[in-house]
N, C-alpha and C. Protein backbone atom coordinates (compact mmCIF):
# COMPACT_ATOMS: atom_id res chain seq x y z
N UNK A 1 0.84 -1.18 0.00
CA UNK A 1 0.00 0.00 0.00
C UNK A 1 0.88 1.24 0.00
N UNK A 2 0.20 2.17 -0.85
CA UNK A 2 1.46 3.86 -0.95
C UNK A 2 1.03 4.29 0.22
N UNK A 3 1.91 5.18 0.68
CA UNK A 3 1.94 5.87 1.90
C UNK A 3 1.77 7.23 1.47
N UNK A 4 0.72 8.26 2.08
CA UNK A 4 0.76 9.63 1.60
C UNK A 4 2.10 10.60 1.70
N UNK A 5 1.86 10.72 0.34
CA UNK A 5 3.26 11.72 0.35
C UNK A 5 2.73 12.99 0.96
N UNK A 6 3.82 14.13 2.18
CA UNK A 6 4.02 15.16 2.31
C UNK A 6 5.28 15.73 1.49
N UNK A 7 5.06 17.07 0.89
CA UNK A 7 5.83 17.94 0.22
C UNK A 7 5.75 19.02 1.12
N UNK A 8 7.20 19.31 1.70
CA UNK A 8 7.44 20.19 2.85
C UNK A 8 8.87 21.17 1.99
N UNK A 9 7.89 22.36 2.12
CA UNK A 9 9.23 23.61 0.93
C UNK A 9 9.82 24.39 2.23
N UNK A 10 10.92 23.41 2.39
CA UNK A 10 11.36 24.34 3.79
C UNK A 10 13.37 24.19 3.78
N UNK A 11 14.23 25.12 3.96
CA UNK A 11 15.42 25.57 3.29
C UNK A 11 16.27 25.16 4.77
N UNK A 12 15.60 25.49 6.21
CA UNK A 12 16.10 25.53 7.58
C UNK A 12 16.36 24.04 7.55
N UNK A 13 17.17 23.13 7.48
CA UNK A 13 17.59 22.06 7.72
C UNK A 13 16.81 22.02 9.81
N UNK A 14 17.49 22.31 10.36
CA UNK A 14 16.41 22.42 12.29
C UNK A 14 14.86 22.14 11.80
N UNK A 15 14.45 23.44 10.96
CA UNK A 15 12.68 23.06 10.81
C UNK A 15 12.36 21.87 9.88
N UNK A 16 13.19 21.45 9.27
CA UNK A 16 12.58 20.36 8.88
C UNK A 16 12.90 19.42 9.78
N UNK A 17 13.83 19.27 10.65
CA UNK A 17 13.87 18.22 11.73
C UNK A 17 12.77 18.56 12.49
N UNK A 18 12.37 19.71 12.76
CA UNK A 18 10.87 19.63 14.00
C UNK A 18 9.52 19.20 13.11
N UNK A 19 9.48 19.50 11.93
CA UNK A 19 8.44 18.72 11.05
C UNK A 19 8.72 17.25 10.78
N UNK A 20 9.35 17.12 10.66
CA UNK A 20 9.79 15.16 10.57
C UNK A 20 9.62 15.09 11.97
N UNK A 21 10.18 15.60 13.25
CA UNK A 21 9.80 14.91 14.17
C UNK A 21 8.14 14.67 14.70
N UNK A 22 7.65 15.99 14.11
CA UNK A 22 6.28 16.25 14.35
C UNK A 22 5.44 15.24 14.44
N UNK A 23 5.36 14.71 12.83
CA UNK A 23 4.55 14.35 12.34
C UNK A 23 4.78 12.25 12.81
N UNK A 24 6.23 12.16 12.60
CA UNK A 24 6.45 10.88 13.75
C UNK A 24 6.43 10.56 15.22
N UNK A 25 6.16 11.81 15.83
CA UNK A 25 5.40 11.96 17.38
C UNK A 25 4.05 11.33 16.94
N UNK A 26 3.11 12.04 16.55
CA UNK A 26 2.14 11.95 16.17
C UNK A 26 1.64 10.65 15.41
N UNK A 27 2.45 9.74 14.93
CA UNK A 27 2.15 8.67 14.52
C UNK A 27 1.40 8.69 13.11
N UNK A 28 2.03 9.56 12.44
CA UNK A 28 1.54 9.73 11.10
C UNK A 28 2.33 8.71 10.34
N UNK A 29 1.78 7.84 9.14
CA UNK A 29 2.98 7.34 8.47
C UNK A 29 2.68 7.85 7.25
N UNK A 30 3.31 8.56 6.46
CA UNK A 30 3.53 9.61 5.42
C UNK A 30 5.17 9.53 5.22
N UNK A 31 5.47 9.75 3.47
CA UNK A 31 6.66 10.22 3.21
C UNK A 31 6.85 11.27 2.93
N UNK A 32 7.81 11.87 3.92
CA UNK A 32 8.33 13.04 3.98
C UNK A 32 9.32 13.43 2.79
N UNK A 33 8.49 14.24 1.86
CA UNK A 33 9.14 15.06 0.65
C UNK A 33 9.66 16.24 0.77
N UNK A 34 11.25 16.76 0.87
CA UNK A 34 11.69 18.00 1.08
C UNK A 34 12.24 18.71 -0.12
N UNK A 35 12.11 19.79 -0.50
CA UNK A 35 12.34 20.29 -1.35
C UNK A 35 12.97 21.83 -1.46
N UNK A 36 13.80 22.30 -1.30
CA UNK A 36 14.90 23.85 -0.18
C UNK A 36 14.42 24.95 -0.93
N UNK A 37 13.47 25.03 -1.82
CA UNK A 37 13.36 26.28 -2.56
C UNK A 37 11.79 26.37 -3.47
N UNK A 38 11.32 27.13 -3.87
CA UNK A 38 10.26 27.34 -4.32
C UNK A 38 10.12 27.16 -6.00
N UNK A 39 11.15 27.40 -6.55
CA UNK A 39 11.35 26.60 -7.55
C UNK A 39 11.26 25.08 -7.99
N UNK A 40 11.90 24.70 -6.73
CA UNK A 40 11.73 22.69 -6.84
C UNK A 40 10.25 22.68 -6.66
N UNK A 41 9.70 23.24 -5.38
CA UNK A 41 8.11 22.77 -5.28
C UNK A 41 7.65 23.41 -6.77
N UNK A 42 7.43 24.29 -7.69
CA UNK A 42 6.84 24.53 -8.62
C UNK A 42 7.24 22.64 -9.29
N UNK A 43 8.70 22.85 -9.86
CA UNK A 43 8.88 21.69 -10.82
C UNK A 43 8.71 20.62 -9.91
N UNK A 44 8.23 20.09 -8.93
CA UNK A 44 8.05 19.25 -8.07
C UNK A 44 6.76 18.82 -8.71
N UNK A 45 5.57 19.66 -8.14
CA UNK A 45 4.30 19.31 -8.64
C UNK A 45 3.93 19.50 -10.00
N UNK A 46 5.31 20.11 -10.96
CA UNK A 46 4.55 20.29 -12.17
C UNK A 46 4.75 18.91 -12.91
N UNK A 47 6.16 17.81 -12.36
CA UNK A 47 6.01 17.01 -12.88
C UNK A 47 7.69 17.17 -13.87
N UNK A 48 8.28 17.88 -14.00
CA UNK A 48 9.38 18.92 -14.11
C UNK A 48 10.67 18.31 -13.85
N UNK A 49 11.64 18.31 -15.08
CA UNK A 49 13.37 17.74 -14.82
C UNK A 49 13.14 17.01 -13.87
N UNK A 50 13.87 16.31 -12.47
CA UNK A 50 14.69 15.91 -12.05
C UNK A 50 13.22 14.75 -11.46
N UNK A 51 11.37 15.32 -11.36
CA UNK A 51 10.72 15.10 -10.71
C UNK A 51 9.59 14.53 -11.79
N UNK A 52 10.13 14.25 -12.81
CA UNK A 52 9.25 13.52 -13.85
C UNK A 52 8.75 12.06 -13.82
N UNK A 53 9.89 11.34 -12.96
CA UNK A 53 8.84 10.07 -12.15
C UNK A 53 7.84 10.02 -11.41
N UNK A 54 6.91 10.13 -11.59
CA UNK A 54 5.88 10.38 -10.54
C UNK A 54 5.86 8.60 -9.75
N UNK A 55 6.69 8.44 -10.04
CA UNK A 55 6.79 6.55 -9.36
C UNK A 55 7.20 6.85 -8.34
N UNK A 56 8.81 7.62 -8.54
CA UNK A 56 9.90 7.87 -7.59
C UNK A 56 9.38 9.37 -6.77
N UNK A 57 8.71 10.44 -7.49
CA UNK A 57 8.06 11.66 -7.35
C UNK A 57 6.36 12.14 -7.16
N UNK A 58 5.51 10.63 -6.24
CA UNK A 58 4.46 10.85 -6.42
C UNK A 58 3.61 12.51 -6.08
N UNK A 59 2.99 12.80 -6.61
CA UNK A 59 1.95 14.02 -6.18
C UNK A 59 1.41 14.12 -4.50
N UNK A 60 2.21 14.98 -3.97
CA UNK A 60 1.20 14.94 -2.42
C UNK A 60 -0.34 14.86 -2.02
N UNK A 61 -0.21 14.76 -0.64
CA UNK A 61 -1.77 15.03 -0.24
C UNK A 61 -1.88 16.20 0.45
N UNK A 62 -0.76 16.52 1.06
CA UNK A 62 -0.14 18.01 1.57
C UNK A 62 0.87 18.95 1.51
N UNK A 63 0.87 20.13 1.17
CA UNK A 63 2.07 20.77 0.83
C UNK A 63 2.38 21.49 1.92
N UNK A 64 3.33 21.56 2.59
CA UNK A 64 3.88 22.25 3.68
C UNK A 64 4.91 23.33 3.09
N UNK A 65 4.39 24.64 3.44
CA UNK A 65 5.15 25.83 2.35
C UNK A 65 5.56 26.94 3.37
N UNK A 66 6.86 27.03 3.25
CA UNK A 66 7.70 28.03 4.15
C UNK A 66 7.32 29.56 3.20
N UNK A 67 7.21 30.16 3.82
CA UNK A 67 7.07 31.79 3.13
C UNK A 67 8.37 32.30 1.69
N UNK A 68 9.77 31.90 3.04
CA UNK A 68 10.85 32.63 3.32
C UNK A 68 11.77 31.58 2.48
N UNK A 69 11.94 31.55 1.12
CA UNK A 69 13.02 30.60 0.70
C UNK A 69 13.68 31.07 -0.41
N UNK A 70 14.56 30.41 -0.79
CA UNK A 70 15.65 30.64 -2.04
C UNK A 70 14.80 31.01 -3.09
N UNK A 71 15.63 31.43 -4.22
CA UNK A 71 14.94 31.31 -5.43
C UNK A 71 13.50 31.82 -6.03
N UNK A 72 12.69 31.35 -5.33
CA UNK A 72 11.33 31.69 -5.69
C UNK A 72 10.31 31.33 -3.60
N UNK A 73 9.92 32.65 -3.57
CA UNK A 73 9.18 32.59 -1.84
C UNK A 73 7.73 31.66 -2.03
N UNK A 74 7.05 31.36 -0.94
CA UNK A 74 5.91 31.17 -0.69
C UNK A 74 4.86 31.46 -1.23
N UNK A 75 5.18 32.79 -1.30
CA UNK A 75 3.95 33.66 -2.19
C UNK A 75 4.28 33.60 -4.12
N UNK A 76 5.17 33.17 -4.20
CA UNK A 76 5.68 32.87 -5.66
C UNK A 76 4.73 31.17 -6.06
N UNK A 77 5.11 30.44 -4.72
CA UNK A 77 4.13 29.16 -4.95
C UNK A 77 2.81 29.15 -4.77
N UNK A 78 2.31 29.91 -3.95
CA UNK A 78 1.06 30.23 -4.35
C UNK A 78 0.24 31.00 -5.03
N UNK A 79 0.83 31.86 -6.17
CA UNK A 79 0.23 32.86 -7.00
C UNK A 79 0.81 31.33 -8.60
N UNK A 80 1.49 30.97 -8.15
CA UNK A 80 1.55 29.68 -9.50
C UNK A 80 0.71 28.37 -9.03
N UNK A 81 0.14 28.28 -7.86
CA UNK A 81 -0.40 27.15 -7.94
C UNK A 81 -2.24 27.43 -8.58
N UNK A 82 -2.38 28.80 -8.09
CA UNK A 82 -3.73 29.70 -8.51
C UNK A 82 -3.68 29.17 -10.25
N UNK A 83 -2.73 29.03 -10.81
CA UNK A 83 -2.58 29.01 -12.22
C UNK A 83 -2.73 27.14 -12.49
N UNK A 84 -3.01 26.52 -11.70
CA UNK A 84 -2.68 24.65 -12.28
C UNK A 84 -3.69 24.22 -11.59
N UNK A 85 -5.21 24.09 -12.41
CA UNK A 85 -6.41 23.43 -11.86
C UNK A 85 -6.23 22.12 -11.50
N UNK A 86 -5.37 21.95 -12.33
CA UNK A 86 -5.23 20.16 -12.00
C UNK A 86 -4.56 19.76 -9.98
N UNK A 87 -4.16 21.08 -9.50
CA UNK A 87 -3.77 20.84 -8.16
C UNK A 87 -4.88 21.83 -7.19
N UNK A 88 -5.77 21.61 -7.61
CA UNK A 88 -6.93 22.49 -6.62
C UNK A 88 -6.95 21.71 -5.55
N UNK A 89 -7.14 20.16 -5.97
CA UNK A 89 -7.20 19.32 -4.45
C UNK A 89 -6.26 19.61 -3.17
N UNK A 90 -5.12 20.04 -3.68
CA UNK A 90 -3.98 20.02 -2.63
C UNK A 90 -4.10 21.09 -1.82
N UNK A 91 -3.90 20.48 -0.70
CA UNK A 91 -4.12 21.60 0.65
C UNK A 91 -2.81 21.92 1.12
N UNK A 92 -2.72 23.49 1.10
CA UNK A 92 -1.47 24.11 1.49
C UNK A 92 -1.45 25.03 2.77
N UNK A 93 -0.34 24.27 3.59
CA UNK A 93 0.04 25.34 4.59
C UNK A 93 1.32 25.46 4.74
N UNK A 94 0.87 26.67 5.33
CA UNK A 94 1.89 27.86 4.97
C UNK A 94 2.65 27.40 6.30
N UNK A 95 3.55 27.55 6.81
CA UNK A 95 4.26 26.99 7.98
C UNK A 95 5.80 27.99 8.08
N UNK A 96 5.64 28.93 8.85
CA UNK A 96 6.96 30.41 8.39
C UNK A 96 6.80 31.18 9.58
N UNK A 97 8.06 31.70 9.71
CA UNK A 97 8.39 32.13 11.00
C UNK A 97 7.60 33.79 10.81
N UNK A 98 7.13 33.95 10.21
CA UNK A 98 6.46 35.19 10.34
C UNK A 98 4.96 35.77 10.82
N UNK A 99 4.85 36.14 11.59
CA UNK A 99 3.41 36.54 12.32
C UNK A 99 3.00 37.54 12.18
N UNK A 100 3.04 38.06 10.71
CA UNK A 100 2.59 39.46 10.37
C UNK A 100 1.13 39.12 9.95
N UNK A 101 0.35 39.73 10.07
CA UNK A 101 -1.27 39.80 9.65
C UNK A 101 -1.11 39.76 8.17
N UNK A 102 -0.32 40.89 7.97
CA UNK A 102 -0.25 41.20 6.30
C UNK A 102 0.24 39.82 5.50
N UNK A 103 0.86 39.00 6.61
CA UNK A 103 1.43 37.97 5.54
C UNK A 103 0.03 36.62 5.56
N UNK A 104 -0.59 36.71 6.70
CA UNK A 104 -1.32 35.57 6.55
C UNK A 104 -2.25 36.04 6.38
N UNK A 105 -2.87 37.43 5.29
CA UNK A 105 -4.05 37.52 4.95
C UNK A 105 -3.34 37.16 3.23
N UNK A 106 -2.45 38.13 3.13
CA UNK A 106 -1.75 38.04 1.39
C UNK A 106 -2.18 36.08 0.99
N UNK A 107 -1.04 35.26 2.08
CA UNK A 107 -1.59 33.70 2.09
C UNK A 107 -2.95 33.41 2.11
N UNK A 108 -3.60 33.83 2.68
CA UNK A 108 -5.57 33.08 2.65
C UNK A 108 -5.52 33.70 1.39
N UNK A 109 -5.49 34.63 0.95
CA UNK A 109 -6.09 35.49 -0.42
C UNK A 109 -5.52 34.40 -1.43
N UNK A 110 -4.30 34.07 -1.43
CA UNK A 110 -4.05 33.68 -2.86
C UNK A 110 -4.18 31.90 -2.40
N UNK A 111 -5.02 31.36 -1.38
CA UNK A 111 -5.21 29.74 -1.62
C UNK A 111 -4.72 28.89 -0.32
N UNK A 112 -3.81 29.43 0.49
CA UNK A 112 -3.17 28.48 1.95
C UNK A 112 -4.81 28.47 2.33
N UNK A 113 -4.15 27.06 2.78
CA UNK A 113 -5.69 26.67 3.88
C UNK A 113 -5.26 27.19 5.04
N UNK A 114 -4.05 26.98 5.52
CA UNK A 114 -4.23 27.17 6.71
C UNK A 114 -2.50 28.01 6.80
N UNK A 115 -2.55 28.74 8.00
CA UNK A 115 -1.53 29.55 8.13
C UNK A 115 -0.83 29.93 9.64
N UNK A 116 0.28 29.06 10.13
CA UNK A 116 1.06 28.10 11.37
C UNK A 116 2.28 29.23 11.31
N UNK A 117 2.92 29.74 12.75
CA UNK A 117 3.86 30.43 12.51
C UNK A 117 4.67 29.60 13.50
N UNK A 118 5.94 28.99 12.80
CA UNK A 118 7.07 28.08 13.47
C UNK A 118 7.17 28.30 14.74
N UNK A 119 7.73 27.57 15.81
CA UNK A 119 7.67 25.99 15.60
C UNK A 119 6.22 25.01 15.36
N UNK A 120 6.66 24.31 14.71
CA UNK A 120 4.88 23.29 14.90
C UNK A 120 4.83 22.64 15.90
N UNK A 121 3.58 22.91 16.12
CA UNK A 121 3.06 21.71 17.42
C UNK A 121 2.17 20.87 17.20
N UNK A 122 2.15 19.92 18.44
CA UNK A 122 1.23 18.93 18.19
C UNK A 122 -0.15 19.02 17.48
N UNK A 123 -0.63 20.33 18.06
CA UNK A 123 -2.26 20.61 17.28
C UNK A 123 -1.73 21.09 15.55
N UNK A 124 -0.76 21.29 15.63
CA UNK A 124 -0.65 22.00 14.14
C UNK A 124 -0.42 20.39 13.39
N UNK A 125 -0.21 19.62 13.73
CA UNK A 125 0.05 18.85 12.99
C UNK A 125 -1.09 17.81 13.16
N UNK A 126 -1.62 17.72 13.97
CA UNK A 126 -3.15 17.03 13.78
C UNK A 126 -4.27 17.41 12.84
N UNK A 127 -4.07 19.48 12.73
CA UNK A 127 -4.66 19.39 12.09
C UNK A 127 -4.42 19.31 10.40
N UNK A 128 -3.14 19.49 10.37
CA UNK A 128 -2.58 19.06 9.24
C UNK A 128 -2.92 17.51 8.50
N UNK A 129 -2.86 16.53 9.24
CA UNK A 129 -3.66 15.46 9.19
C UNK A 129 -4.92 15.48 8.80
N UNK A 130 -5.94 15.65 9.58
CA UNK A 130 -7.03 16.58 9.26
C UNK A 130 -7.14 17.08 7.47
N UNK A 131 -6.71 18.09 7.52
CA UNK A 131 -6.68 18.61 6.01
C UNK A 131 -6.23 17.34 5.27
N UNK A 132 -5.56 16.53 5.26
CA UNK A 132 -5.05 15.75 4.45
C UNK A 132 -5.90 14.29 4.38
N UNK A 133 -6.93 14.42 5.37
CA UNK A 133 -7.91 13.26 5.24
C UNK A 133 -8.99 14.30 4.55
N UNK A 134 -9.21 15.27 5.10
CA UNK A 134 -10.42 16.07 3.99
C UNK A 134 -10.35 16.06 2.07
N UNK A 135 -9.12 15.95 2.08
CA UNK A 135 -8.68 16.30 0.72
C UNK A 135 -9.53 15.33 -0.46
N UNK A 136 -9.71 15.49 -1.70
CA UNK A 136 -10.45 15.04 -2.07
C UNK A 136 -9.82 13.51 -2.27
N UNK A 137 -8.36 14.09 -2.72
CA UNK A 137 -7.72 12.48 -2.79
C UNK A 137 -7.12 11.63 -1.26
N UNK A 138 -8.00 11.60 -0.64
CA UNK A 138 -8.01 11.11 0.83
C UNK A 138 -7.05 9.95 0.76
N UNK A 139 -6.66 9.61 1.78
CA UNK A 139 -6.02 8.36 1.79
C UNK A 139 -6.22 7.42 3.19
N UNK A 140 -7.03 6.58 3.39
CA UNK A 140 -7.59 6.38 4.64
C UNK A 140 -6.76 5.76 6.27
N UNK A 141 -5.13 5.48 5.35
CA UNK A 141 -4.47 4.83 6.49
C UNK A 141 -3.58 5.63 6.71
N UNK A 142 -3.49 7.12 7.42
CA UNK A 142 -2.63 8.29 7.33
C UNK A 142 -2.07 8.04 8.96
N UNK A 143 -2.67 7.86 9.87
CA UNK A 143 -2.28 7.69 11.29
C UNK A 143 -2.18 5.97 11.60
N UNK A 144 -0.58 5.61 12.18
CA UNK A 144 -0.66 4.31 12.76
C UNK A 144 -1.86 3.98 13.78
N UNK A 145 -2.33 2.22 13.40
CA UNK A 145 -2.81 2.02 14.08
C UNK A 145 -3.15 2.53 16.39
N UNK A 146 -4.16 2.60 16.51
CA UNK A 146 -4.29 3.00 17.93
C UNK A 146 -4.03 1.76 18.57
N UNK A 147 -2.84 1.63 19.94
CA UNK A 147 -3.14 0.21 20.37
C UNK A 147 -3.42 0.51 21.41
């Protein structure tokens, strides 16, 4: 059985250790997809050079999107994802050390579901779960069994 892929656009090598740890506290089993710049997540989900296997490169169920990155920001991935109907299903949060109003209204406006200012916690990542069972392409075995 595939395991839901997460696509996490995050450059801080630390925050992606507190998101990998997160989400394995939590007993999620998901593969963790990292990608350091906003450029890879574009050619990531477009299917793009290096990410044209979708065998080796499946399509997420969640995109975890840092604001603040190389190349192309947050808001660069979400004013291009507004542009690719074919990824309406995918639920994006925004996950960035910034707690400006202005930034997490600019994010709701152009498509984040939801909008987390670092570090994540346990509720942020439940409900991240959450979103990722809502999604249309659900996947029903996202949390290890309860014993």
């Amino acid at each position: 059985m595939n395991q839901p892929v997460i696509l996490l656009a995050e450059d801080d090598p630390n925050d992606v250790f507190f998101v990998r740890r997160g989400f394995e506290e939590a007993g999620v089993r998901a593969s963790l997809r990292v990608v350091p710049d906003g450029e890879d997540v574009m050619k990531y989900l477009a299917g793009q050079g290096i990410y044209s296997d979708r065998e080796q490169f499946p399509l997420p169920s969640l995109l975890i999107l840092d604001l603040k990155m190389p190349l192309a920001g947050g808001f660069d991935v979400l004013e291009w994802l507004r542009t690719q109907p074919s990824l309406d299903y995918l639920p994006v949060v925004v996950l960035t050390s910034s707690p400006e109003e202005r930034d997490r209204q600019k994010a709701a406006h152009l498509g984040a579901t939801r909008y987390f200012v670092k570090p994540p916690t346990q509720d942020m990542v439940a409900e991240m779960v959450q979103l990722m069972r809502a999604a249309p392409s659900t996947i029903s075995d996202l949390e290890a069994p309860h014993s």
